[in-house]
Protein backbone atom coordinates (compact mmCIF):
# COMPACT_ATOMS: atom_id res chain seq x y z
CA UNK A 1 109.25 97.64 72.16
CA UNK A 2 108.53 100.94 74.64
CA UNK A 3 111.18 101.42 76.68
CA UNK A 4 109.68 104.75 77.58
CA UNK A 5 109.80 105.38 81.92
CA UNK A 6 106.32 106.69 83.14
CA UNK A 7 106.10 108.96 86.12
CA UNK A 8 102.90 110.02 87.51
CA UNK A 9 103.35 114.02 88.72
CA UNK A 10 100.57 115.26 90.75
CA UNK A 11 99.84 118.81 90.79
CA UNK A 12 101.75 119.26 87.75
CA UNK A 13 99.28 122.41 86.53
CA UNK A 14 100.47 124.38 89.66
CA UNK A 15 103.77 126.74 89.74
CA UNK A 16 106.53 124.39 90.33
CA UNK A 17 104.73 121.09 88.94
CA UNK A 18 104.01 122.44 85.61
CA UNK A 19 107.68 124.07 85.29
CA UNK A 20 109.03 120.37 86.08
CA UNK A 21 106.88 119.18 83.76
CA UNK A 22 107.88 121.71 80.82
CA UNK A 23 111.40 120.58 81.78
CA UNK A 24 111.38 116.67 81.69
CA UNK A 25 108.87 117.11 78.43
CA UNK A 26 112.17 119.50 76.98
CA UNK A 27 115.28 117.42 78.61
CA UNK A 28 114.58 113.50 79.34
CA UNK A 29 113.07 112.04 75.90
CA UNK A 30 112.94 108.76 77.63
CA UNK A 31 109.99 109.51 80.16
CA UNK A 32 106.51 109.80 79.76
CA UNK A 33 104.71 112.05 81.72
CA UNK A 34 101.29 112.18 83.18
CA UNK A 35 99.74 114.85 85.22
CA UNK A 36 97.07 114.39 87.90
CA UNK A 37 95.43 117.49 88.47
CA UNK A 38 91.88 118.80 90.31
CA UNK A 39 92.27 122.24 88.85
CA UNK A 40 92.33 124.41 92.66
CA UNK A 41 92.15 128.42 92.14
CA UNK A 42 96.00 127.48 91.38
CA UNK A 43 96.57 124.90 88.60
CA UNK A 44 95.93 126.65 85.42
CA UNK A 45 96.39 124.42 82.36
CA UNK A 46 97.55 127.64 80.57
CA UNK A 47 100.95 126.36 81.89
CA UNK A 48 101.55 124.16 80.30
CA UNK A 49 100.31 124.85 76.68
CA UNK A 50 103.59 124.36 75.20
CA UNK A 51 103.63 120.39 75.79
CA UNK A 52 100.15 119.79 76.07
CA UNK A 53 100.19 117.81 72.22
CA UNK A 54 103.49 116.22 73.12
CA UNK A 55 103.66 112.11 72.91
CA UNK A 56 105.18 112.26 76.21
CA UNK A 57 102.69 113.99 78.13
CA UNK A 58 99.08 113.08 79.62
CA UNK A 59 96.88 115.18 81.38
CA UNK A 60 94.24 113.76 83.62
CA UNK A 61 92.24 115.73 85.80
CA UNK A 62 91.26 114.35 88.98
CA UNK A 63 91.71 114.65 92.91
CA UNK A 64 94.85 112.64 94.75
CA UNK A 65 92.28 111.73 97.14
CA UNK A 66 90.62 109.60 95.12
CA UNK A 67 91.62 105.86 95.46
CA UNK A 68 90.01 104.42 92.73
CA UNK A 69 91.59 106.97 90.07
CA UNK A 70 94.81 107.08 91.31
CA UNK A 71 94.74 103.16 91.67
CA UNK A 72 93.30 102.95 87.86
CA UNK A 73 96.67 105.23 86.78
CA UNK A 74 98.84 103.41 88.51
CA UNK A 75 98.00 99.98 87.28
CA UNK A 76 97.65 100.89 83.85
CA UNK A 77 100.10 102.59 83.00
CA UNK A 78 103.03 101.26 84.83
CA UNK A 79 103.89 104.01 86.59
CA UNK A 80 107.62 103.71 87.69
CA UNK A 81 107.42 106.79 90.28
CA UNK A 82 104.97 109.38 91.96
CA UNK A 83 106.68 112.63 92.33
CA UNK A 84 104.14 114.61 94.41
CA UNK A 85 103.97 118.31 93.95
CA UNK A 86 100.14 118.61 94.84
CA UNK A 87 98.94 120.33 98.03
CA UNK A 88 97.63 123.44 99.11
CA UNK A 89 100.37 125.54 99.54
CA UNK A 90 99.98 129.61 100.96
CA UNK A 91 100.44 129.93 104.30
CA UNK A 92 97.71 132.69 104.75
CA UNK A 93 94.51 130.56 103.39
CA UNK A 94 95.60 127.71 105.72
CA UNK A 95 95.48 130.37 108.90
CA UNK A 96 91.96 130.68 107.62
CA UNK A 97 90.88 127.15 105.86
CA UNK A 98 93.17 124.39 107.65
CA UNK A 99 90.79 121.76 107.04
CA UNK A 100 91.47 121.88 103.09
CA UNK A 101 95.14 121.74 103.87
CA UNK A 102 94.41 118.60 106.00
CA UNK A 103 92.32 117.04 103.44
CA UNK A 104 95.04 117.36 100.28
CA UNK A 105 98.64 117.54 102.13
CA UNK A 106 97.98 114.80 104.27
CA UNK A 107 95.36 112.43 103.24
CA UNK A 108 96.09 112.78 99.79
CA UNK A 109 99.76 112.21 100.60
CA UNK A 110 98.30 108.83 102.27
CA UNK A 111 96.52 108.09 99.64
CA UNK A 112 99.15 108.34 96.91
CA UNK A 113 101.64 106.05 99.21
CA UNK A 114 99.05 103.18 100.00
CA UNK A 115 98.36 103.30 96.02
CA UNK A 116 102.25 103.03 95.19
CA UNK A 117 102.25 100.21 97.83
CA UNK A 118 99.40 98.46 96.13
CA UNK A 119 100.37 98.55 92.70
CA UNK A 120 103.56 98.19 93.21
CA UNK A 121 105.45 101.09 92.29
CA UNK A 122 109.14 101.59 92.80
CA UNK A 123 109.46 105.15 93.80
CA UNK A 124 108.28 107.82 95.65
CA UNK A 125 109.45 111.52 95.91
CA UNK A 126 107.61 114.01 98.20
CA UNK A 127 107.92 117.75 97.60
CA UNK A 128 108.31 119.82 101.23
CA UNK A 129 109.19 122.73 102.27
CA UNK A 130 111.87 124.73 104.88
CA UNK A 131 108.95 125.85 106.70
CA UNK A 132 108.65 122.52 108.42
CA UNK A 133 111.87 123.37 110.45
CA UNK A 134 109.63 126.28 112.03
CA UNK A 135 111.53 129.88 111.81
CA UNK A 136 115.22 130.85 112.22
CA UNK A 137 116.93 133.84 114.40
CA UNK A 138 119.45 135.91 112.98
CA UNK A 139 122.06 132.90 112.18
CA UNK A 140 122.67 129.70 111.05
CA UNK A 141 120.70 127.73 108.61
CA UNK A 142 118.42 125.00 108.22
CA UNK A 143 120.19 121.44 107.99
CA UNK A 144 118.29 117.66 107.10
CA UNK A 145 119.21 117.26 110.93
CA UNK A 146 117.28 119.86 112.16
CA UNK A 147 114.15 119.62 114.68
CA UNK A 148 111.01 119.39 112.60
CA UNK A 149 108.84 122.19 114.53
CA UNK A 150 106.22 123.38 112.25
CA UNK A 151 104.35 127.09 113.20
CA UNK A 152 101.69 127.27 110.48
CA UNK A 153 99.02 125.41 109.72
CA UNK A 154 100.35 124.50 106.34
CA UNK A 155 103.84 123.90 107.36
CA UNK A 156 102.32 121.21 109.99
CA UNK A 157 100.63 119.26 107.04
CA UNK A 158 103.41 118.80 105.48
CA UNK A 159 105.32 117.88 108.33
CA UNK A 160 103.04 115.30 108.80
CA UNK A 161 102.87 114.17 105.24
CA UNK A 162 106.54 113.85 105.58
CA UNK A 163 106.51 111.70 108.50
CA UNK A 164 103.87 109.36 106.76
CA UNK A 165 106.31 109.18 103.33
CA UNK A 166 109.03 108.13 106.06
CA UNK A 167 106.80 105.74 107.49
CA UNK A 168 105.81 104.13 104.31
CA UNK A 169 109.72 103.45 103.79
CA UNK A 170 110.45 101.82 107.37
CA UNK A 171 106.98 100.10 107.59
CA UNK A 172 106.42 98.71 103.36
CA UNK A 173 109.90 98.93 101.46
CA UNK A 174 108.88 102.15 99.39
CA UNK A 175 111.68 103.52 97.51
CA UNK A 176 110.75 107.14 99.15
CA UNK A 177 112.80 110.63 99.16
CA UNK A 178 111.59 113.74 100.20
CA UNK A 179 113.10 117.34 99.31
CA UNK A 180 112.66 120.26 101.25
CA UNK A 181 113.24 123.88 98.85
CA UNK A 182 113.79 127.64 100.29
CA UNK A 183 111.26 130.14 98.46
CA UNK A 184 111.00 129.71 94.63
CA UNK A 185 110.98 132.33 92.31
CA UNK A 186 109.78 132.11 88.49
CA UNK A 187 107.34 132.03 85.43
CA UNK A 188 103.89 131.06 86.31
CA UNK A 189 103.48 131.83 89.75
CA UNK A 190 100.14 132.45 91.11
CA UNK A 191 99.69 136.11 92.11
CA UNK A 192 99.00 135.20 96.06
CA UNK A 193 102.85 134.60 96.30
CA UNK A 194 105.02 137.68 96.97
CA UNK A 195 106.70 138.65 93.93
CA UNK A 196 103.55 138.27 90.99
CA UNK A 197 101.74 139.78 93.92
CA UNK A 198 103.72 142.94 94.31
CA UNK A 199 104.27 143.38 90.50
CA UNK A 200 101.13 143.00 89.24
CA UNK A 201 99.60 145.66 92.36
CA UNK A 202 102.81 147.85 91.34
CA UNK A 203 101.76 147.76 87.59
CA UNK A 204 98.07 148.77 87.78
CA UNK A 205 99.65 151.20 90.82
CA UNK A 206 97.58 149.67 93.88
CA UNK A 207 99.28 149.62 97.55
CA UNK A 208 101.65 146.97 97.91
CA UNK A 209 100.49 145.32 101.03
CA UNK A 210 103.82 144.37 103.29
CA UNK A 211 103.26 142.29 106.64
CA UNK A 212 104.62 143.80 109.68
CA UNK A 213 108.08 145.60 109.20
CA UNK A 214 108.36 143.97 105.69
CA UNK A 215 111.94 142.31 107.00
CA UNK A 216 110.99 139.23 107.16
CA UNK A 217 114.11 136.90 105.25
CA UNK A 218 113.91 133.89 102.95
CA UNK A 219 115.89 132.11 100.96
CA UNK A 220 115.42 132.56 96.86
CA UNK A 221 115.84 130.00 94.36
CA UNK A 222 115.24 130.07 90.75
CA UNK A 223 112.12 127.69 90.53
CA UNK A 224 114.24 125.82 87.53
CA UNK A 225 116.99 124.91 89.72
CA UNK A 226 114.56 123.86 92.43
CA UNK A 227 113.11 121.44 89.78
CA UNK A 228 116.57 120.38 88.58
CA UNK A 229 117.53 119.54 92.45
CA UNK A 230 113.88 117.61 91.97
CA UNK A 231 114.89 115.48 89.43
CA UNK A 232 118.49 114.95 90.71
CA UNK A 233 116.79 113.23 93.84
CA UNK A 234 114.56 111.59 92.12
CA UNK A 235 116.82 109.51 89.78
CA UNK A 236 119.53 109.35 92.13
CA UNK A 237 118.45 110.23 95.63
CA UNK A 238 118.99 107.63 98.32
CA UNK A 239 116.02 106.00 99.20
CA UNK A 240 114.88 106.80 102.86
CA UNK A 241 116.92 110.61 102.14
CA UNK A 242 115.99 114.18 103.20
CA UNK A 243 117.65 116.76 100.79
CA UNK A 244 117.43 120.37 101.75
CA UNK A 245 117.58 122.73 98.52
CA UNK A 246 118.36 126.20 98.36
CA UNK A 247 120.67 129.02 96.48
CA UNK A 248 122.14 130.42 99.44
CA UNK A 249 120.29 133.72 98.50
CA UNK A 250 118.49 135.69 101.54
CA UNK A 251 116.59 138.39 101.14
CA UNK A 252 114.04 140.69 102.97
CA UNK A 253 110.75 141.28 101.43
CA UNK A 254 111.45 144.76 101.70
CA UNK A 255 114.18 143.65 99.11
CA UNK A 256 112.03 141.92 96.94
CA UNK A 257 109.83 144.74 96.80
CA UNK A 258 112.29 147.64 96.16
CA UNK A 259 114.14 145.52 93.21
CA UNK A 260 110.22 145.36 91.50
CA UNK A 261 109.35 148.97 92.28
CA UNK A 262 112.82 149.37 90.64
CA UNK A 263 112.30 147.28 87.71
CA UNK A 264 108.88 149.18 87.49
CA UNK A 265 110.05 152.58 87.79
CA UNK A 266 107.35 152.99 90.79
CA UNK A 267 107.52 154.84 93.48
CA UNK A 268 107.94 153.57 97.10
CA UNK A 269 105.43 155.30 98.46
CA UNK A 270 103.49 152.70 96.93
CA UNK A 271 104.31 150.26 99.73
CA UNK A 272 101.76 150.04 102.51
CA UNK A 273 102.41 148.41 106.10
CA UNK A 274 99.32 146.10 107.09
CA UNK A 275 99.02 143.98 110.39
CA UNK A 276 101.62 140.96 110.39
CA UNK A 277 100.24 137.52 109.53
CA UNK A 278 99.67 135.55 112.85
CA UNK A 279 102.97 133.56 113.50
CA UNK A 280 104.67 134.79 111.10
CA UNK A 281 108.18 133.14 110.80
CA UNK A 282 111.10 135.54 110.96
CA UNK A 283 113.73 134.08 109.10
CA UNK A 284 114.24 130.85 107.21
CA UNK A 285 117.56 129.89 105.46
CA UNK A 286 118.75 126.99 103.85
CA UNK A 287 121.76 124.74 104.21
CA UNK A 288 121.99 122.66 100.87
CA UNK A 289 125.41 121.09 100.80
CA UNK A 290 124.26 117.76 101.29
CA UNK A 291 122.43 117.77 97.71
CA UNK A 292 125.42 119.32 96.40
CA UNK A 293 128.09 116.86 97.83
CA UNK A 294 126.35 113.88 97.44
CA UNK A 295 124.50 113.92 93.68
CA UNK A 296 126.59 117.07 92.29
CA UNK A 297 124.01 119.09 92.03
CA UNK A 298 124.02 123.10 92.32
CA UNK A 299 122.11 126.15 91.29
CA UNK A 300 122.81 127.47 88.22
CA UNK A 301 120.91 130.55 87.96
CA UNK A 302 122.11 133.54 90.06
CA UNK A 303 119.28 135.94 91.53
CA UNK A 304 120.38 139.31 89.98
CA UNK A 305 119.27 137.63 86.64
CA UNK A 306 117.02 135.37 87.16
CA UNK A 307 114.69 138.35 88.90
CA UNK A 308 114.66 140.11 85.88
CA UNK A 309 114.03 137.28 83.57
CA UNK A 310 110.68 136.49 86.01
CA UNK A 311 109.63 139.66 86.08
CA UNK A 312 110.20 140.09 82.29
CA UNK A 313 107.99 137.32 81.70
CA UNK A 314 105.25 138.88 84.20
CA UNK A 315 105.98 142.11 82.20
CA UNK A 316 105.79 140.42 79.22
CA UNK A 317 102.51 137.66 79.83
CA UNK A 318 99.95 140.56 81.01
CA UNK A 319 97.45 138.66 79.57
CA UNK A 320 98.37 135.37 81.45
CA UNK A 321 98.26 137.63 84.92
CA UNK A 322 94.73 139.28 84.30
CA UNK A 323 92.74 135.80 83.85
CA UNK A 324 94.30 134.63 86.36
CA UNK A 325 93.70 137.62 88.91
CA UNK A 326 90.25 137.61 88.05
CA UNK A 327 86.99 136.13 89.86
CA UNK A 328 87.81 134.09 92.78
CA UNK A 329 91.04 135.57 93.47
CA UNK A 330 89.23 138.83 93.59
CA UNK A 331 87.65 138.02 96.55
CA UNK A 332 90.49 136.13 98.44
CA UNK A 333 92.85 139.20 97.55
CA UNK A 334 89.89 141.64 99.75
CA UNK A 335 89.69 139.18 102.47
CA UNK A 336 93.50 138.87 102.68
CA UNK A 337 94.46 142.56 102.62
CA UNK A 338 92.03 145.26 102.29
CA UNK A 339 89.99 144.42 105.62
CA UNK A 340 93.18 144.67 107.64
């Protein structure tokens, strides 16, 4: 008899998804996973070409907005939990395309919860973000009590897709958590995002494009301890429970910047001040005790290493970052930076 658990990860080709994935694959032989993916400019299946001929793993490429699929998956499979990582997720393409991020953060959230309703599946964990606590002045730090007052376009979709995952708890008995993360950091990351943006320009020795006054301060977190804190609330998370997750780690992107150009040996006079992104939030920061209090768990990898291991790997997957950076992003990377 199987006695194998079968989650159903959307967006599992993207950053974070596919680094769960690679984990759960690596430490929990009892699951099966499968992987519902539409293949954006962001989900490259080149993540995750270490599991793809594992037993345990399924790809199956397809949109969360599709009923019918996600219905078919669900039902045949016996999917115990959704854990949904997929959505449009950079700030500065939902300034200029909100509509997408309407279409895939929110009704493809809806979608996904009226499907675990239907068939019947126990439990559902939505992936958030800080951002939908808006921006933070000089002190104090984001808590799971804190005013939900989105700024961005993206941050508002998932605001709202957070509200609906609530909803679908009060209103239909779904087992549902949701965990909001401070910045990851970490393998795979696709080169829009600061750091594989600023080492692959500092590499090839392009400008380093820095909003503003470049002191704009986040909160790091090794993307493997974000997808530890994942699984931690997932398998033991109260249903109906927020869980903030973060590594206590703030840091400018000036900061970022100088410890690549370091790591580079470049110059700084590689850094180039463009026009601040409209609404940009100042400061975000993180206040993650009640993960840590209440299912023991805690961050494991410190930032001083766990920068140079990522950019070791960028240094070391050249290759990986080239196909990547090539045709569409091309264009997105122009309209982004050099027209400013």
């Amino acid at each position: 008899m199987n006695t194998e658990k079968t989650i159903l990860v959307t967006g599992g080709c993207g950053f974070i998804g596919s680094n769960f994935i690679a984990m759960v694959i690596e430490e929990q032989p009892g699951y099966k996973v499968i992987n519902l993916d539409s293949l954006t400019y962001a989900g490259n299946l080149e993540n995750l070409e270490d599991v793809m001929d594992e037993s345990q793993y399924q790809f199956i490429r397809g949109d969360i907005c599709d009923e019918t699929l996600v219905s078919k998956i669900l039902s045949e499979n016996s999917v115990e939990g959704i854990i949904n990582f997929a959505a449009e997720s950079h700030v500065d393409r939902s300034i200029t395309r909100p509509g997408i991020f309407v279409d895939t953060n929110i009704m493809g959230t809806l979608v996904l919860l009226q499907q675990a309703v239907a068939n019947e599946t126990k439990r559902f964990l939505q992936v958030s973000t800080d951002e939908v606590y808006g921006s933070l002045g000089a002190e104090g730090t984001f808590s799971e009590n804190s005013p939900i007052k989105p700024n961005s376009p993206y941050s508002v979709s998932k605001a709202s897709a957070d509200f609906f995952v609530q909803a679908y708890q009060h209103t239909y008995g779904l087992e549902t958590v949701i965990t909001r993360c401070s910045n990851n950091y970490g393998r795979h990351q696709f080169p829009e995002k600061l750091i594989p943006l600023m080492f692959n320009n500092a590499r090839t020795n392009k400008n380093l494009p820095v909003y503003g006054d470049g002191k704009n301060v986040r909160d790091w977190i090794h993307v493997h301890d974000h997808c530890r804190a994942i699984w931690f609330a997932y398998t033991m998370g109260e249903p109906g429970n927020v869980y903030n997750v973060g590594a206590d780690c703030e840091k400018t992107n000036l900061d970022i910047i100088n410890i690549i150009l370091s790591y580079l040996s470049k110059p700084e006079s590689l850094i180039e001040f463009v026009k601040d992104r409209s609404g940009h939030d100042r400061r975000y920061a993180i206040d993650s005790s009640k993960i840590r209090n209440t299912l023991g768990w805690k961050p494991t990898i410190d930032f001083d290493s766990g920068i140079v291991k990522t950019l070791s790997w960028y240094y070391n997957n050249k290759n990986w970052v080239d196909n990547i950076t090539s045709g569409e992003y091309k264009n997105y990377y122009s309209e982004m930076y050099e027209n400013r």
